[in-house]
PDB file of N, CA and C in Angstrom:
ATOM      1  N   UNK A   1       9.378 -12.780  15.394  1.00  0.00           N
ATOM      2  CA  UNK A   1       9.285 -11.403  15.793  1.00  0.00           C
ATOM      3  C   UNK A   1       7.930 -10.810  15.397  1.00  0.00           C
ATOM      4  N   UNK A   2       7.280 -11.195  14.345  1.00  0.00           N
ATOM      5  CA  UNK A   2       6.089 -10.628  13.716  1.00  0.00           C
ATOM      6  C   UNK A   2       5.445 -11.933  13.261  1.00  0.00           C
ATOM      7  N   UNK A   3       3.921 -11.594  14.588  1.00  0.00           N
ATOM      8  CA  UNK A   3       3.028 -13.321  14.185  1.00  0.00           C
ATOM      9  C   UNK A   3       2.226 -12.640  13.013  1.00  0.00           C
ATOM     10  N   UNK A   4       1.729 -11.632  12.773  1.00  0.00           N
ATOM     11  CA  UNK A   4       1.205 -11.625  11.067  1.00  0.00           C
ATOM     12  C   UNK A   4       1.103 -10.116  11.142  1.00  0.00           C
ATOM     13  N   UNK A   5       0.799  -9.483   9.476  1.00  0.00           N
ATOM     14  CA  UNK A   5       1.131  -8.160   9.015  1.00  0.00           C
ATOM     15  C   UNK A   5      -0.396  -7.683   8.295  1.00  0.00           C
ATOM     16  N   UNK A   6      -1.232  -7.336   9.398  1.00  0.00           N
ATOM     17  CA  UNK A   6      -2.912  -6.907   8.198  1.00  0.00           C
ATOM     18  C   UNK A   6      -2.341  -5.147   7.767  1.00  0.00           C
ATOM     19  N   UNK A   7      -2.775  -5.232   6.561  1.00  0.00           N
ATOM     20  CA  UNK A   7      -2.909  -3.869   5.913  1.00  0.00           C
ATOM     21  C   UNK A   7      -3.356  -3.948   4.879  1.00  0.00           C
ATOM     22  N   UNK A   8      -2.735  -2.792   3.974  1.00  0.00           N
ATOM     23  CA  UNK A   8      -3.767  -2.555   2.698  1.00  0.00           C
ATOM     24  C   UNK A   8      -2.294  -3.172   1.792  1.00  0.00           C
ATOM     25  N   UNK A   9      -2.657  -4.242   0.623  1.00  0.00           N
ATOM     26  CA  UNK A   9      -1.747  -4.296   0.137  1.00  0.00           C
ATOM     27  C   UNK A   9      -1.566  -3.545  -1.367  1.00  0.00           C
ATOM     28  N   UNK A  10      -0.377  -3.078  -1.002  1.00  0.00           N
ATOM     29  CA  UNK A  10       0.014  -1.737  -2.335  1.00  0.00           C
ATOM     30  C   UNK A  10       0.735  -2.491  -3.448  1.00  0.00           C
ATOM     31  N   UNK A  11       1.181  -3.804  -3.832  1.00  0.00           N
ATOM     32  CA  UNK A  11       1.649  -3.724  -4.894  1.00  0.00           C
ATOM     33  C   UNK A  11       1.841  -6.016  -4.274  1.00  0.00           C
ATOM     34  N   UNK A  12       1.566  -6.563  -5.504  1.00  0.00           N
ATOM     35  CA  UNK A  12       1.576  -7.813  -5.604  1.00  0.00           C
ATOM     36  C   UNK A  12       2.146  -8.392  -6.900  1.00  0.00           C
ATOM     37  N   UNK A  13       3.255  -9.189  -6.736  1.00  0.00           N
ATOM     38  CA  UNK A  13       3.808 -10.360  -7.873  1.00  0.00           C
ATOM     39  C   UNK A  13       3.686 -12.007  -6.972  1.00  0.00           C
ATOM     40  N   UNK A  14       4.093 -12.854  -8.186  1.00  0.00           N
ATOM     41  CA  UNK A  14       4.486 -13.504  -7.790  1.00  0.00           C
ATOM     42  C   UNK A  14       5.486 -14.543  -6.682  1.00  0.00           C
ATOM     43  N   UNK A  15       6.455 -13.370  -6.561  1.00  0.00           N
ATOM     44  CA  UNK A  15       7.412 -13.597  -5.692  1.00  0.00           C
ATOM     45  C   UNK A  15       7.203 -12.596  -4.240  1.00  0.00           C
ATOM     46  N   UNK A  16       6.969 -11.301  -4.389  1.00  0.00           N
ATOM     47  CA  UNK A  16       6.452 -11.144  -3.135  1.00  0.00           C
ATOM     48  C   UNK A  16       5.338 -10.282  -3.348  1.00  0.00           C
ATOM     49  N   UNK A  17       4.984  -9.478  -2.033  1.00  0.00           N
ATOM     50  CA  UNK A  17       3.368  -7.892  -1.641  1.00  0.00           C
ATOM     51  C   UNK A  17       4.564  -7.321  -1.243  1.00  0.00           C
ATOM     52  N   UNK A  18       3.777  -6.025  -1.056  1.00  0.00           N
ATOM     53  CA  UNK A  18       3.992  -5.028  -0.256  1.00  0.00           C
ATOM     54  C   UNK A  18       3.007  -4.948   0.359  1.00  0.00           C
ATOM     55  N   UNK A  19       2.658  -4.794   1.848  1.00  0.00           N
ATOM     56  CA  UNK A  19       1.842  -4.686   2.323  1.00  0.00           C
ATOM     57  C   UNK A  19       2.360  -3.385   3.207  1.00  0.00           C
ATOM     58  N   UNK A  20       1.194  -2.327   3.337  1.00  0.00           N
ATOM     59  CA  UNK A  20       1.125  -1.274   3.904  1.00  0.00           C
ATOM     60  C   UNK A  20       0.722  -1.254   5.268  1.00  0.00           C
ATOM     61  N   UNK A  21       0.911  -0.862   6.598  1.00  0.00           N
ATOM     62  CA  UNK A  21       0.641  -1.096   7.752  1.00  0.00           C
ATOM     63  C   UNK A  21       1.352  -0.566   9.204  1.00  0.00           C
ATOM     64  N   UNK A  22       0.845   0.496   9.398  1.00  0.00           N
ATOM     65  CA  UNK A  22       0.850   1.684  10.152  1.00  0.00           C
ATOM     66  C   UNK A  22       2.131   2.524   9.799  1.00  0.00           C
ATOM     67  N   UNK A  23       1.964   3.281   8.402  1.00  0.00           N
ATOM     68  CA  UNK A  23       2.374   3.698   7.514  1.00  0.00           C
ATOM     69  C   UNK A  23       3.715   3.567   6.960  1.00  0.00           C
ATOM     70  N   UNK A  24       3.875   2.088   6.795  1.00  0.00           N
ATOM     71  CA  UNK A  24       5.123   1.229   6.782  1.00  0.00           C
ATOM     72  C   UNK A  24       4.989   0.138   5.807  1.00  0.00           C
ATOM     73  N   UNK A  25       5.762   0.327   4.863  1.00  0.00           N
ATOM     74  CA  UNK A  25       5.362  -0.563   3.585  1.00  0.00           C
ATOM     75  C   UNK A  25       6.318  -1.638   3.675  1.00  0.00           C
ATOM     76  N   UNK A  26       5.928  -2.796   3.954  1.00  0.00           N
ATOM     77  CA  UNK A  26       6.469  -4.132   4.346  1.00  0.00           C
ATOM     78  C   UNK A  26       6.909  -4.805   3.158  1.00  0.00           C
ATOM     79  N   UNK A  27       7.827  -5.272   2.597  1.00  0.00           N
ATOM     80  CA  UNK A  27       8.023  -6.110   1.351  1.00  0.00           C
ATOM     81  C   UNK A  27       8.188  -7.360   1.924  1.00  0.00           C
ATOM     82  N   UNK A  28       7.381  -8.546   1.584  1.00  0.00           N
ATOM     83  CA  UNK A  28       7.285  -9.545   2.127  1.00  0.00           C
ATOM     84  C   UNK A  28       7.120 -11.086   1.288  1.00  0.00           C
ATOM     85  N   UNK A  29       8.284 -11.527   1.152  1.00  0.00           N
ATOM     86  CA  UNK A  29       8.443 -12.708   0.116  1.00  0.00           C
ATOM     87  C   UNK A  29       6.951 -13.835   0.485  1.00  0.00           C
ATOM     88  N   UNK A  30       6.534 -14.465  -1.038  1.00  0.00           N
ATOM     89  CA  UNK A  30       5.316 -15.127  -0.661  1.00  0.00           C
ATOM     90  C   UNK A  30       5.642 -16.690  -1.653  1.00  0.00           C
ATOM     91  N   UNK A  31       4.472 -17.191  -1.553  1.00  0.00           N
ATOM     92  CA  UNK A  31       4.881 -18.746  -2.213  1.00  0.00           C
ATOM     93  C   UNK A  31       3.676 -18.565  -3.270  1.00  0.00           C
ATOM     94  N   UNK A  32       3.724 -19.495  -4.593  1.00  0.00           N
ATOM     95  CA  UNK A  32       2.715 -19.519  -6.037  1.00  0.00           C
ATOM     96  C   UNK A  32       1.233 -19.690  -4.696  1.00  0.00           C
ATOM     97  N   UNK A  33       1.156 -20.552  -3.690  1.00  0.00           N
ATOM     98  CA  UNK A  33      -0.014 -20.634  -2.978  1.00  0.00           C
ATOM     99  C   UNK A  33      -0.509 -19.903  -2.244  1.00  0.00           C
ATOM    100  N   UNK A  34       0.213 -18.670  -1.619  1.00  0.00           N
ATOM    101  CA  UNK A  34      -0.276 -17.212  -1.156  1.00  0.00           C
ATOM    102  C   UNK A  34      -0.233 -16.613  -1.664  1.00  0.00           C
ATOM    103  N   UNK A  35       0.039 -16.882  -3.068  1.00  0.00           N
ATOM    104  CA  UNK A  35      -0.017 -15.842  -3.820  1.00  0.00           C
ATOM    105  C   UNK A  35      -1.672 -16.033  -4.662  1.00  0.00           C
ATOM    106  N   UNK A  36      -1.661 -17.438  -5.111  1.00  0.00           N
ATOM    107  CA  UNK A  36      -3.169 -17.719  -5.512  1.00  0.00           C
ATOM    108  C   UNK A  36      -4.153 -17.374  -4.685  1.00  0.00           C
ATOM    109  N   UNK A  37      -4.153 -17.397  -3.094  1.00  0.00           N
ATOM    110  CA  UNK A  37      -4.907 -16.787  -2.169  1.00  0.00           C
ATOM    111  C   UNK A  37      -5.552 -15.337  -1.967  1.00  0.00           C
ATOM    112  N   UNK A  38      -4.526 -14.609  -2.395  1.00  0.00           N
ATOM    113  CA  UNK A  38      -5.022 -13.108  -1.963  1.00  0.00           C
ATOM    114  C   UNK A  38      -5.665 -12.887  -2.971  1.00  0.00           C
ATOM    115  N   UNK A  39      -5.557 -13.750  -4.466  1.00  0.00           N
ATOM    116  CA  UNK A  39      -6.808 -13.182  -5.287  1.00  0.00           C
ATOM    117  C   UNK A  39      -6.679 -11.219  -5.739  1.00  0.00           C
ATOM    118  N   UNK A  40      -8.003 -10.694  -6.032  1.00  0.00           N
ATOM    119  CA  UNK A  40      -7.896  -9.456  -6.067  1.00  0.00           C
ATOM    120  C   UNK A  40      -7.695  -8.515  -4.980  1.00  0.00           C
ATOM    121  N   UNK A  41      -7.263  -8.885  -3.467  1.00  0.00           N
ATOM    122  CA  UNK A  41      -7.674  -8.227  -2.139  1.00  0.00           C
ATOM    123  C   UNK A  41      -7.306  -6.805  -2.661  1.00  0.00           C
ATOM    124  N   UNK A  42      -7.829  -6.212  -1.754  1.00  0.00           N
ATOM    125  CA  UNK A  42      -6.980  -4.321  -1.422  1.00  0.00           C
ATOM    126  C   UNK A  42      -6.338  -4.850  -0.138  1.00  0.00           C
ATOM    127  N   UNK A  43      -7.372  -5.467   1.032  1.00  0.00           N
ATOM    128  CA  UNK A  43      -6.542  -5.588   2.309  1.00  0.00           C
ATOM    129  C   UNK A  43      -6.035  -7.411   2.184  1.00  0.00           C
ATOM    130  N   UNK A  44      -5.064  -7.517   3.240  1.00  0.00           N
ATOM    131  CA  UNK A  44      -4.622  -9.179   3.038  1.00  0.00           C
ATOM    132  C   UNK A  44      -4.284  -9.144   4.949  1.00  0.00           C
ATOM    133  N   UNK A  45      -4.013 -10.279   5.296  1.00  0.00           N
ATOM    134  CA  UNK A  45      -3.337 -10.531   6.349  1.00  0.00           C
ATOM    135  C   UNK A  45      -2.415 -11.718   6.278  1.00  0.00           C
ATOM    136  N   UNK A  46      -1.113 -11.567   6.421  1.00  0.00           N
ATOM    137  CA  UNK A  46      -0.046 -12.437   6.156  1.00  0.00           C
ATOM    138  C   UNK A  46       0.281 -13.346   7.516  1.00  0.00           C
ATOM    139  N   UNK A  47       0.415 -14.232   7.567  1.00  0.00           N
ATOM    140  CA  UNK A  47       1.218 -14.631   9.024  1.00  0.00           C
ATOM    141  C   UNK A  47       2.557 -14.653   8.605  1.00  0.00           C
ATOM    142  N   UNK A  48       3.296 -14.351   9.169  1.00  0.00           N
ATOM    143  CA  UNK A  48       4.574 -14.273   9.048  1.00  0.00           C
ATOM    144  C   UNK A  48       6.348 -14.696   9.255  1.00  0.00           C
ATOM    145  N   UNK A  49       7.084 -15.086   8.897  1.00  0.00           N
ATOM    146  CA  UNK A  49       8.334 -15.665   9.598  1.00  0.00           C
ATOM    147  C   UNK A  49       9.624 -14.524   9.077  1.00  0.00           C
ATOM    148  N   UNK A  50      10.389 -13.829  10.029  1.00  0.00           N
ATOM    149  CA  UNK A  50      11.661 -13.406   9.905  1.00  0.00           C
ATOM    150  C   UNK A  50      12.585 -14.196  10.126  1.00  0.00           C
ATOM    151  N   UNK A  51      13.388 -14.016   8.918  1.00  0.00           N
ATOM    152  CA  UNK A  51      14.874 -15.108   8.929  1.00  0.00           C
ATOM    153  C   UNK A  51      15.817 -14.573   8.907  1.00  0.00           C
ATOM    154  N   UNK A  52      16.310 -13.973   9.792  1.00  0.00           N
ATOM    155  CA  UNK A  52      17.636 -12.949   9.978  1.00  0.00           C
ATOM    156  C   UNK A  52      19.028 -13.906   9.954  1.00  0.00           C
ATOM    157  N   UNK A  53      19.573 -13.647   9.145  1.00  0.00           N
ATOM    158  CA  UNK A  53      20.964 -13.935   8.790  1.00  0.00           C
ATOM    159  C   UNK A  53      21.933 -13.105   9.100  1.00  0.00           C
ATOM    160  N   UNK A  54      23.385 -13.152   8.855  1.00  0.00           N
ATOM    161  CA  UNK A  54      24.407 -11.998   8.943  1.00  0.00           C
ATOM    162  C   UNK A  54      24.181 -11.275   7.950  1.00  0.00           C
ATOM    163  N   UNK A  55      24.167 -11.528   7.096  1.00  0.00           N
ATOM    164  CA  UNK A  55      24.213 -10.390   6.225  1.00  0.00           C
ATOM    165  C   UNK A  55      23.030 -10.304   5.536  1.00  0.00           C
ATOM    166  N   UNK A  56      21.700 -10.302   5.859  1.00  0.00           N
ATOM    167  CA  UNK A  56      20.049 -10.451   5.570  1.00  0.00           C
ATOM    168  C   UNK A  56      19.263 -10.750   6.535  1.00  0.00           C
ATOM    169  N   UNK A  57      18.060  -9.469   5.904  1.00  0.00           N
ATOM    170  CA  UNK A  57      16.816  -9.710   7.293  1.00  0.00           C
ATOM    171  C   UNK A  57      15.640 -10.432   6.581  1.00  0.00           C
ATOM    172  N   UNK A  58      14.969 -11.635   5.935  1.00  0.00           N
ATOM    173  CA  UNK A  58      14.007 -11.887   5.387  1.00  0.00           C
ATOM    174  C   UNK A  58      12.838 -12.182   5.930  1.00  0.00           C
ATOM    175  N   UNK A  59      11.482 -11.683   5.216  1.00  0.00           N
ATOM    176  CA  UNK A  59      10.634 -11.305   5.833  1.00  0.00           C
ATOM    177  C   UNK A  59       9.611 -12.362   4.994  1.00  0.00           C
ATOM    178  N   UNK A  60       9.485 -13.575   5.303  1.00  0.00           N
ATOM    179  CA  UNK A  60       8.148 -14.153   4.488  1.00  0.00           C
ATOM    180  C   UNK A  60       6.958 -14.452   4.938  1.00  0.00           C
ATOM    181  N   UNK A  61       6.206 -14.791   4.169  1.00  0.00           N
ATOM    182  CA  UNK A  61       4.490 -14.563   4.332  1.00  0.00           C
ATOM    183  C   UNK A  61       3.812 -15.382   4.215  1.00  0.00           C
ATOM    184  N   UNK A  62       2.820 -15.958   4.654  1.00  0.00           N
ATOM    185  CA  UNK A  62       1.915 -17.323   4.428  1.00  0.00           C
ATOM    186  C   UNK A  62       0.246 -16.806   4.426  1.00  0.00           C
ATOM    187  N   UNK A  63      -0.519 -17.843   3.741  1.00  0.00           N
ATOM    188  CA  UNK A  63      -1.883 -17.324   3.537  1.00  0.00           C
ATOM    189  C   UNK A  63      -2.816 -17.965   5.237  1.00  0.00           C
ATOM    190  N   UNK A  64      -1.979 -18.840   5.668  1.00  0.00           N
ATOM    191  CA  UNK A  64      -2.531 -19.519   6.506  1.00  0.00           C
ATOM    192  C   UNK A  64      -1.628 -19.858   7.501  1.00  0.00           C
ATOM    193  N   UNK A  65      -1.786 -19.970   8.974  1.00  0.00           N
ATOM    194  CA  UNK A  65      -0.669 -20.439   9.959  1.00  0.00           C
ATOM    195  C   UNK A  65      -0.100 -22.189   9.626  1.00  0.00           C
ATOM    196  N   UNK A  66      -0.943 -23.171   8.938  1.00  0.00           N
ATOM    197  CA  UNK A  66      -0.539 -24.178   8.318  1.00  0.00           C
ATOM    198  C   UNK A  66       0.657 -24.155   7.741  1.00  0.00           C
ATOM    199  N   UNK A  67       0.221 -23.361   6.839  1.00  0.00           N
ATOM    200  CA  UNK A  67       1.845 -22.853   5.731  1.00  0.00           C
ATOM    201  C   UNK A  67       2.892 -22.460   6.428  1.00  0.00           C
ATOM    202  N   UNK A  68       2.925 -21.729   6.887  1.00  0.00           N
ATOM    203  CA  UNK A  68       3.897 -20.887   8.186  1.00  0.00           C
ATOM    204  C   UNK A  68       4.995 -22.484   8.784  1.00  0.00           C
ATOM    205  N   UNK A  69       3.901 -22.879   9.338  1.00  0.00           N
ATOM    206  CA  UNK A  69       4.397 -24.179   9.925  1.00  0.00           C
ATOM    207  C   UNK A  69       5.132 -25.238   8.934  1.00  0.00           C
ATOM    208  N   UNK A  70       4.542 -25.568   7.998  1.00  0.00           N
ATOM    209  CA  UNK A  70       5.195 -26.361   7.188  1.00  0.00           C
ATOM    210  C   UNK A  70       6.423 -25.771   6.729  1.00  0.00           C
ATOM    211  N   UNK A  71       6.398 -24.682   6.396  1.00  0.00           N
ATOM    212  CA  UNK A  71       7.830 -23.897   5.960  1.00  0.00           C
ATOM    213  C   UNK A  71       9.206 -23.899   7.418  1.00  0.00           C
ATOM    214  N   UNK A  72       8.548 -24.038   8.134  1.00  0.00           N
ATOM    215  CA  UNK A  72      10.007 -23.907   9.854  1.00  0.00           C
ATOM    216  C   UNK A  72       9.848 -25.337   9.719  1.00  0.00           C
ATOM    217  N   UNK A  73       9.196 -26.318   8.831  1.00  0.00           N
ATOM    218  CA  UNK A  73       9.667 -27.461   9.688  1.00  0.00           C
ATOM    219  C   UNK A  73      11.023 -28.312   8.620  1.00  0.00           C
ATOM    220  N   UNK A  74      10.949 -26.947   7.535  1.00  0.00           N
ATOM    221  CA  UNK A  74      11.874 -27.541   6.035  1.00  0.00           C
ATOM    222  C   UNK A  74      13.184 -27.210   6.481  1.00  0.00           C
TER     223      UNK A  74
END
């Protein structure tokens, strides 16, 4: 549904960002290797995969379309 998410990112851990983007603060689960990626950014661009379940909408994030891919093929 969403090929990637650029904005300003407002808040970063380990486990996920928030990324800000057309005034919509995205919480977006990430891996220890997108997470080593974004470094100090203000802005980031995520590529992205939604995994909608019945009862959950998950929203995760990759530093690179590589990653993205390797993750749909697990």
């Amino acid at each position: 549904m969403y090929a990637y998410i650029d904005g300003k990112l407002t808040f970063k851990n380990p486990a996920f960002v928030v990324v800000e983007a057309g005034g919509v603060g995205y919480h977006i689960n990430i891996s220890l290797n997108t997470y080593s990626a974004l470094g100090d950014t203000e802005r980031c661009k995520l590529y992205t995969w939604l995994h909608v379940k019945e009862d959950a909408h998950t929203l995760y994030g990759f530093a690179d379309e590589g990653e993205r891919r390797l993750f749909l093929h697990l």
